[in-house]
PDB file of N, CA and C in Angstrom:
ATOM      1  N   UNK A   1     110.004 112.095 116.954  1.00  0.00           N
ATOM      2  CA  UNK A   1     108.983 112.742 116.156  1.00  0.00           C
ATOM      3  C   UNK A   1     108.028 113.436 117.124  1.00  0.00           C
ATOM      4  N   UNK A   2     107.786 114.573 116.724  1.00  0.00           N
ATOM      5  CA  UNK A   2     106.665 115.538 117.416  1.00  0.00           C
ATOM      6  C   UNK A   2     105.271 115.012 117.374  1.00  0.00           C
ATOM      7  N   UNK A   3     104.551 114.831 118.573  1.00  0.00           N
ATOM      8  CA  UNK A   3     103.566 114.548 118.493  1.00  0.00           C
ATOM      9  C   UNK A   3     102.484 115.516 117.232  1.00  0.00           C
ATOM     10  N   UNK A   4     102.331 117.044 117.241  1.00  0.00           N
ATOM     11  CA  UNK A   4     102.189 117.306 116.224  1.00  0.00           C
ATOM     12  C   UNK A   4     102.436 116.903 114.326  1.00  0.00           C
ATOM     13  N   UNK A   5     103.442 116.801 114.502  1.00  0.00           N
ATOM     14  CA  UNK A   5     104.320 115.263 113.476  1.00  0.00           C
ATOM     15  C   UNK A   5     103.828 113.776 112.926  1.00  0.00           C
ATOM     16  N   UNK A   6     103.609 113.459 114.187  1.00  0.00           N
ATOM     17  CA  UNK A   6     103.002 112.282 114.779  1.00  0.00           C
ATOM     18  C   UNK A   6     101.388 112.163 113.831  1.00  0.00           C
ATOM     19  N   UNK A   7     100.616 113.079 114.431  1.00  0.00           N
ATOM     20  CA  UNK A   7      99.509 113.407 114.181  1.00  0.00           C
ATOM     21  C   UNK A   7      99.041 113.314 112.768  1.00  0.00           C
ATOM     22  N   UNK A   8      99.952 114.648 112.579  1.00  0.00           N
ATOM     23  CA  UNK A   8      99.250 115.379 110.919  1.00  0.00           C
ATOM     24  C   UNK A   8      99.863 114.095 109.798  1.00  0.00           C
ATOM     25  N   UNK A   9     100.638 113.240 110.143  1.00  0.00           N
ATOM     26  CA  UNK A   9     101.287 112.095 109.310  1.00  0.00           C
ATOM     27  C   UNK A   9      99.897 111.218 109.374  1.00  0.00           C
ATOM     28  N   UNK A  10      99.661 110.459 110.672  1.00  0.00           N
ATOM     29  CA  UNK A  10      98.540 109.329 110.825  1.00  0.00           C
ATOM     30  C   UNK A  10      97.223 110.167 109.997  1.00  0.00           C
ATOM     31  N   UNK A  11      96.717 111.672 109.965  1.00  0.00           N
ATOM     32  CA  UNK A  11      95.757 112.283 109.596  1.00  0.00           C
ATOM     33  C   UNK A  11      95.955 111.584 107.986  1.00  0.00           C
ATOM     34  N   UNK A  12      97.080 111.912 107.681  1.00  0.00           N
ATOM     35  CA  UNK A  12      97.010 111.790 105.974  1.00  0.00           C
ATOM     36  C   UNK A  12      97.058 110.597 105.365  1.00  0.00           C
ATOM     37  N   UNK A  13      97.413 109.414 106.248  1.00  0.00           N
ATOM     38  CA  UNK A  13      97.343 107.899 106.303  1.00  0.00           C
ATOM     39  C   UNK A  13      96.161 107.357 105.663  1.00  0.00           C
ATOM     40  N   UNK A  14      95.396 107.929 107.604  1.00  0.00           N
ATOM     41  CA  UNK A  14      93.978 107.756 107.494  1.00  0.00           C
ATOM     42  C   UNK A  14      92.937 108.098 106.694  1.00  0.00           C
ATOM     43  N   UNK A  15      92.791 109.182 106.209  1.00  0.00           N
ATOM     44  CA  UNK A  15      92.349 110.180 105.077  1.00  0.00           C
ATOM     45  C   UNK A  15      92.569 109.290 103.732  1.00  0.00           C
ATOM     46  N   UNK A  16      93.489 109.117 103.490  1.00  0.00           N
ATOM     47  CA  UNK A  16      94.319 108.545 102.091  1.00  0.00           C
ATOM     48  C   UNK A  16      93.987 106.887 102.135  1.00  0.00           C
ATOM     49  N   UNK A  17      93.641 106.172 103.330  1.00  0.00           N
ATOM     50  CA  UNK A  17      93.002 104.782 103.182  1.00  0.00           C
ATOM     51  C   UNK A  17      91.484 104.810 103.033  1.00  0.00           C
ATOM     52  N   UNK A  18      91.521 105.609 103.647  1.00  0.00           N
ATOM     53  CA  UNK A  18      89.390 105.974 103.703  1.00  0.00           C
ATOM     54  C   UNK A  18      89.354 106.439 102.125  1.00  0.00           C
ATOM     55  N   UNK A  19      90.239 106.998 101.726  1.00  0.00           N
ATOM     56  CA  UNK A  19      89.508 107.553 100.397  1.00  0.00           C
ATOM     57  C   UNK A  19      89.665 105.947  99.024  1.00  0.00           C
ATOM     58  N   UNK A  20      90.728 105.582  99.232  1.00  0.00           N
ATOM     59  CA  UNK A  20      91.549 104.758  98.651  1.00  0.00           C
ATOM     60  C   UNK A  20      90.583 103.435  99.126  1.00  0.00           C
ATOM     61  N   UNK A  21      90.089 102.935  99.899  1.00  0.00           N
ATOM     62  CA  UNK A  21      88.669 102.232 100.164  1.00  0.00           C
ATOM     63  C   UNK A  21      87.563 102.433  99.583  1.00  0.00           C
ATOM     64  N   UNK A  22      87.024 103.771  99.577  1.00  0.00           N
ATOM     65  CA  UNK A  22      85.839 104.292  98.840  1.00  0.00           C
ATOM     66  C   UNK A  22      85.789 104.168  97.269  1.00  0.00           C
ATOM     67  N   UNK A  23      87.304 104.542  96.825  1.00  0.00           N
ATOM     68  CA  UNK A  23      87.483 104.844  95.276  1.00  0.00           C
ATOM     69  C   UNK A  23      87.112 103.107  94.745  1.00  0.00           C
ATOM     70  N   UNK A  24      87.832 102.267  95.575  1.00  0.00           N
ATOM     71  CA  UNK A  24      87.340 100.540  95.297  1.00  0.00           C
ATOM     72  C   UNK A  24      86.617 100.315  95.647  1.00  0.00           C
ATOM     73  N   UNK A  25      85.337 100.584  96.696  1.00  0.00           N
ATOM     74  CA  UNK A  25      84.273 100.194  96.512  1.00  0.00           C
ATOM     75  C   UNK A  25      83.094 101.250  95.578  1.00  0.00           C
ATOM     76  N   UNK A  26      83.647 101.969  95.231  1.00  0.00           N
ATOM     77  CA  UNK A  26      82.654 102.022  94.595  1.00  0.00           C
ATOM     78  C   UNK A  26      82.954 102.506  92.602  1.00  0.00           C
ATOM     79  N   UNK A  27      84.449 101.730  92.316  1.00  0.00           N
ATOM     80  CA  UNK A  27      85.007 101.687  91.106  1.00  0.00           C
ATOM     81  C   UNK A  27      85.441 103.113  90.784  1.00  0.00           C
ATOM     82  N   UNK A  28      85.741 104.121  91.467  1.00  0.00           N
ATOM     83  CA  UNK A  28      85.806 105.453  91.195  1.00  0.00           C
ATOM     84  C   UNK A  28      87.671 105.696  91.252  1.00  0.00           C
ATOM     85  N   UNK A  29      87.979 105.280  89.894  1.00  0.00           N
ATOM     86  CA  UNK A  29      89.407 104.959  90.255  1.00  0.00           C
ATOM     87  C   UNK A  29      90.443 106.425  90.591  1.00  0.00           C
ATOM     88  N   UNK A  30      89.917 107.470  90.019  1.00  0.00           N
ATOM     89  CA  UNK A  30      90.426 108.798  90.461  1.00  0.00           C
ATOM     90  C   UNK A  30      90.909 108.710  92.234  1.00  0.00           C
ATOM     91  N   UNK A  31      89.348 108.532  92.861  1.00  0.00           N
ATOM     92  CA  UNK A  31      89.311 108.422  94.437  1.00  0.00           C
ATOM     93  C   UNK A  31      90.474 107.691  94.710  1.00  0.00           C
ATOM     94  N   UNK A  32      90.564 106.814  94.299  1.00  0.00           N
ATOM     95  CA  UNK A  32      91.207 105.612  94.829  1.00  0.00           C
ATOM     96  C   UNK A  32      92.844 106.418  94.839  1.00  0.00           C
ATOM     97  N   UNK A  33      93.018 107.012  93.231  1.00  0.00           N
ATOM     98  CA  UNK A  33      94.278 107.255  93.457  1.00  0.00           C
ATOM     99  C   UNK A  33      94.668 108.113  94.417  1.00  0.00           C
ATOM    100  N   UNK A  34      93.784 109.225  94.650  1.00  0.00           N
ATOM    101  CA  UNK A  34      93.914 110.348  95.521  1.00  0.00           C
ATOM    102  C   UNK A  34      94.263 109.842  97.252  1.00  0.00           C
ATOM    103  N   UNK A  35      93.419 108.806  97.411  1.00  0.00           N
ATOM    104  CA  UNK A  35      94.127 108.007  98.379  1.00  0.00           C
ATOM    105  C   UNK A  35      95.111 107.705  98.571  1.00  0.00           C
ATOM    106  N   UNK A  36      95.370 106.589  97.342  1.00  0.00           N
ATOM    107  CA  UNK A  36      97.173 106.223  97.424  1.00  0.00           C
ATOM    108  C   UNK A  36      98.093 107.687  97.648  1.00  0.00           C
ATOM    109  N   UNK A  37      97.738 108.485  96.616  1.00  0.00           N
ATOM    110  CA  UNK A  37      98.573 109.472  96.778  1.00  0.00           C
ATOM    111  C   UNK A  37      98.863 109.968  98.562  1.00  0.00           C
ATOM    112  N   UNK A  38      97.722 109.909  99.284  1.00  0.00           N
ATOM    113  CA  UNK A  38      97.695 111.028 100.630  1.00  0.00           C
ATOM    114  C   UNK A  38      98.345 109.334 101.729  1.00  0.00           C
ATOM    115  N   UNK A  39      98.188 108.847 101.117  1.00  0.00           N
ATOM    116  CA  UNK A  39      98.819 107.220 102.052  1.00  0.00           C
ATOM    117  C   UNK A  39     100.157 107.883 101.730  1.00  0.00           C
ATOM    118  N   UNK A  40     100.958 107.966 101.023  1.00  0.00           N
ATOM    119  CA  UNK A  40     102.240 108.034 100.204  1.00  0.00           C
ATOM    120  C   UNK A  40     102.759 109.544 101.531  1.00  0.00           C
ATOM    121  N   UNK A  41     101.882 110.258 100.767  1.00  0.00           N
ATOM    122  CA  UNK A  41     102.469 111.530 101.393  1.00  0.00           C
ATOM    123  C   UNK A  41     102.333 111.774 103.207  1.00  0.00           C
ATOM    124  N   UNK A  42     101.550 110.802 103.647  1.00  0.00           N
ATOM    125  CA  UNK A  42     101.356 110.184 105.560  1.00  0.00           C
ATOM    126  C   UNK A  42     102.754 109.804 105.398  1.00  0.00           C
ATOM    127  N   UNK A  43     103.381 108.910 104.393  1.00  0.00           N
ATOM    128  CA  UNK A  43     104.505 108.032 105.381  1.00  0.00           C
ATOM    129  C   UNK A  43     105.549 108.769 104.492  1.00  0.00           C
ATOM    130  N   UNK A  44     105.506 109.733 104.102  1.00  0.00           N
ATOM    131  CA  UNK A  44     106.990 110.666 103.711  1.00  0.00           C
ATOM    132  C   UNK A  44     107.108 111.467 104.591  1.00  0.00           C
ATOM    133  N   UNK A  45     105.919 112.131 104.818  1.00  0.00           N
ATOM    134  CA  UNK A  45     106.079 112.758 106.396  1.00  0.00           C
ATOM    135  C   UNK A  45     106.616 111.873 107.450  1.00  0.00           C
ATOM    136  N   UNK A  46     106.207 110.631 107.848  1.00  0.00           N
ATOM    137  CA  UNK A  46     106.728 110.234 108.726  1.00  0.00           C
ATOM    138  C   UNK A  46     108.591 109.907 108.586  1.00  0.00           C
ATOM    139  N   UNK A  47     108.757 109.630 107.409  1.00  0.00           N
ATOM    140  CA  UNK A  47     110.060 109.130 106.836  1.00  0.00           C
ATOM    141  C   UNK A  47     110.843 110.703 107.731  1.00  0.00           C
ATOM    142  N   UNK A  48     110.467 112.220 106.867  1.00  0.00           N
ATOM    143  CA  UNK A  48     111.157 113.396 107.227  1.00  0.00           C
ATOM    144  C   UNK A  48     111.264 113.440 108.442  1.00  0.00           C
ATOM    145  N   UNK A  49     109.809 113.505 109.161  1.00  0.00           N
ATOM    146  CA  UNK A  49     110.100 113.766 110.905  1.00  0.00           C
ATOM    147  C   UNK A  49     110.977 112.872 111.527  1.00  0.00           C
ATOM    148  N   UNK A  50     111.360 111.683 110.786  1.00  0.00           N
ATOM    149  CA  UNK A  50     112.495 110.171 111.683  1.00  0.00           C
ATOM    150  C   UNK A  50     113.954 110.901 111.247  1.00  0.00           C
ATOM    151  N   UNK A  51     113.921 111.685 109.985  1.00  0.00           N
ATOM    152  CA  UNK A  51     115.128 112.088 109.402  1.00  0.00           C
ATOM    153  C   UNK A  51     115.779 113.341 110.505  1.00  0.00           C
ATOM    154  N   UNK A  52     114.565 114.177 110.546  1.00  0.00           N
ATOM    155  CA  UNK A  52     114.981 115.263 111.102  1.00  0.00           C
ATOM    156  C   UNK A  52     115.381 115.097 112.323  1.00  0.00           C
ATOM    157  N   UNK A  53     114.765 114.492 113.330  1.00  0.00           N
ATOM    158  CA  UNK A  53     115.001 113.637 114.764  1.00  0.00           C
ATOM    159  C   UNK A  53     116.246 113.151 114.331  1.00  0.00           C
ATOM    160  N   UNK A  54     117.162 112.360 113.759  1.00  0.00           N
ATOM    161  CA  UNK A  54     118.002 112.122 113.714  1.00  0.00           C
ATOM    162  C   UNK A  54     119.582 112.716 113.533  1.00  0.00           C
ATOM    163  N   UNK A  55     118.991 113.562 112.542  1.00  0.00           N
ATOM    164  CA  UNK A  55     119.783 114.807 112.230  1.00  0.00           C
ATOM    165  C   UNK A  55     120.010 115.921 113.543  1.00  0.00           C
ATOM    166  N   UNK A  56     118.629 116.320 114.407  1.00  0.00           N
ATOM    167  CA  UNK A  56     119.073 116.647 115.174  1.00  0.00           C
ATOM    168  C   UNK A  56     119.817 115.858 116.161  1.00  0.00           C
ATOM    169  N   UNK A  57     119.834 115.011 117.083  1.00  0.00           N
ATOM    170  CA  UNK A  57     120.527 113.690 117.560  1.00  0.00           C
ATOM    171  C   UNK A  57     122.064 114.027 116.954  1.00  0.00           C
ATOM    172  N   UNK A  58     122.217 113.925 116.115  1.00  0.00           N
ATOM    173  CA  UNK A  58     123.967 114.076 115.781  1.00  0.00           C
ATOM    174  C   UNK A  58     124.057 115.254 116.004  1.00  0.00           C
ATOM    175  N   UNK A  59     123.280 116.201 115.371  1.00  0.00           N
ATOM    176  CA  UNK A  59     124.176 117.813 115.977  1.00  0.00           C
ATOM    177  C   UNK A  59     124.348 117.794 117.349  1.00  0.00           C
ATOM    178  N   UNK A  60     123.273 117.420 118.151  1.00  0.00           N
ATOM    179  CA  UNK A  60     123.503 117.489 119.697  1.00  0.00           C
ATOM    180  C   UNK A  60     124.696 116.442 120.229  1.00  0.00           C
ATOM    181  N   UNK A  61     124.497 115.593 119.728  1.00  0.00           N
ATOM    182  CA  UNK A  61     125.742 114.445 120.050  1.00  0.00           C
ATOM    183  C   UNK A  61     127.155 115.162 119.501  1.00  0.00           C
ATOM    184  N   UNK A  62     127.369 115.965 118.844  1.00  0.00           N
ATOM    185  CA  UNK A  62     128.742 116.941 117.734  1.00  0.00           C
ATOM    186  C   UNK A  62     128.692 118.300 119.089  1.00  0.00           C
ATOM    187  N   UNK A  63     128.124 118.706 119.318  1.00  0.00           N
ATOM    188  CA  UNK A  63     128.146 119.735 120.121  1.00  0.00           C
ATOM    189  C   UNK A  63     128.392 119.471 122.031  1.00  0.00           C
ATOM    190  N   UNK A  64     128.566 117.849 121.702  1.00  0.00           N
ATOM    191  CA  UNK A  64     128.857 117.798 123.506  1.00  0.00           C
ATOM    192  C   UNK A  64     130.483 117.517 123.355  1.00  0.00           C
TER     193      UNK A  64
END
């Protein structure tokens, strides 16, 4: 995974727990979801960038 990759995944983690914290403390259940949601979408990114790394890995491994 690309450190760029890397990054913008932990950004949307972080973002998406901070909000998803706020929405429960302070009963604002919208917030909260908007969190879960950007938690969700941090580790699908991370899921794609492990996919794509892999995918490349076999083409290069098919091409030697």
């Amino acid at each position: 995974m690309s450190l760029k990759d890397k990054a913008d995944s932990l950004k949307d983690k972080v973002t998406g727990a901070a909000k998803e914290a706020e929405g429960k403390a302070t009963g604002d259940k919208a917030r909260e979801g908007q969190g879960k949601i950007e938690k969700a979408v941090g580790k699908a990114k991370d899921v794609l960038a492990d996919t794509k790394d892999a995918i490349k890995d076999k083409v290069d491994d098919i091409k030697k």
